[in-house]
C-alpha atoms as a PDB file:
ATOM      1  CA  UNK A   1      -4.310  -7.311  18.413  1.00  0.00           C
ATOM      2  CA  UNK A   2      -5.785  -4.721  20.717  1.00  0.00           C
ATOM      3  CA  UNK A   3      -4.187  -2.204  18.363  1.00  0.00           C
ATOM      4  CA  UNK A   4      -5.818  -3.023  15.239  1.00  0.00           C
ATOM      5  CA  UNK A   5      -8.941  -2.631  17.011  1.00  0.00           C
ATOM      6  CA  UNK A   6      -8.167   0.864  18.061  1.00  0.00           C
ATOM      7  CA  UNK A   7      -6.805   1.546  15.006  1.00  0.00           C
ATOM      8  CA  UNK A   8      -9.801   0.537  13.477  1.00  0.00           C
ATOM      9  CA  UNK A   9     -11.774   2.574  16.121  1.00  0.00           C
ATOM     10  CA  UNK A  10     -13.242   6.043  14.780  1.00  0.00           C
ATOM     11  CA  UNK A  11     -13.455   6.919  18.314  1.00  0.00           C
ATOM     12  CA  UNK A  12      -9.661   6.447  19.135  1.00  0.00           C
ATOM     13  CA  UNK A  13      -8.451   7.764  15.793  1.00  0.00           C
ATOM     14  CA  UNK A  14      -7.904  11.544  17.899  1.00  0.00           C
ATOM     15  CA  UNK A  15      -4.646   9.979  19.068  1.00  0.00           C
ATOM     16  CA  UNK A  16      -3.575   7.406  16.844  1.00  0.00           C
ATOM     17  CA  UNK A  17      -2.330   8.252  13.468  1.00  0.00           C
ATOM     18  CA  UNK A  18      -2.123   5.723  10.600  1.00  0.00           C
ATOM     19  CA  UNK A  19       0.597   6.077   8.907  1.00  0.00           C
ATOM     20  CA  UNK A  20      -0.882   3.692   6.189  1.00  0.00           C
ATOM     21  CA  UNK A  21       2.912   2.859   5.677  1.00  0.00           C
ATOM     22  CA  UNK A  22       2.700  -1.047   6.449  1.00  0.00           C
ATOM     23  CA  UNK A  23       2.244  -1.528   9.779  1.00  0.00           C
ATOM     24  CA  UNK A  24       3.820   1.585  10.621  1.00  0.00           C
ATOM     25  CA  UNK A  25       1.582   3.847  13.286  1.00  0.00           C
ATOM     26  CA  UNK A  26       2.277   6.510  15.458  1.00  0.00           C
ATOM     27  CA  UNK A  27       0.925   7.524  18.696  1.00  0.00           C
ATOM     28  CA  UNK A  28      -0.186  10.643  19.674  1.00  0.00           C
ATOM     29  CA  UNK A  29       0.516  12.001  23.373  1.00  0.00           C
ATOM     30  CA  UNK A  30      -3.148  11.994  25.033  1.00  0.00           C
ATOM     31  CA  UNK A  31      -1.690  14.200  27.751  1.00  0.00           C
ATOM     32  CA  UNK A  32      -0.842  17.273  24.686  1.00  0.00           C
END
């Protein structure tokens, strides 16, 4: 559920990428 939240998170969205695909995501390496 913790996902949703930073998926939902403006803050976070610098290394998660919606795919907007379902529940498809991907996430970004923080360490690139």
């Amino acid at each position: 559920q913790f996902l949703l939240e930073l998926l939902t998170d403006k803050s976070c969205q610098s290394f998660i990428s919606w795919t907007g695909d379902g529940w498809e995501f991907k996430l970004s390496d923080p360490d690139e």
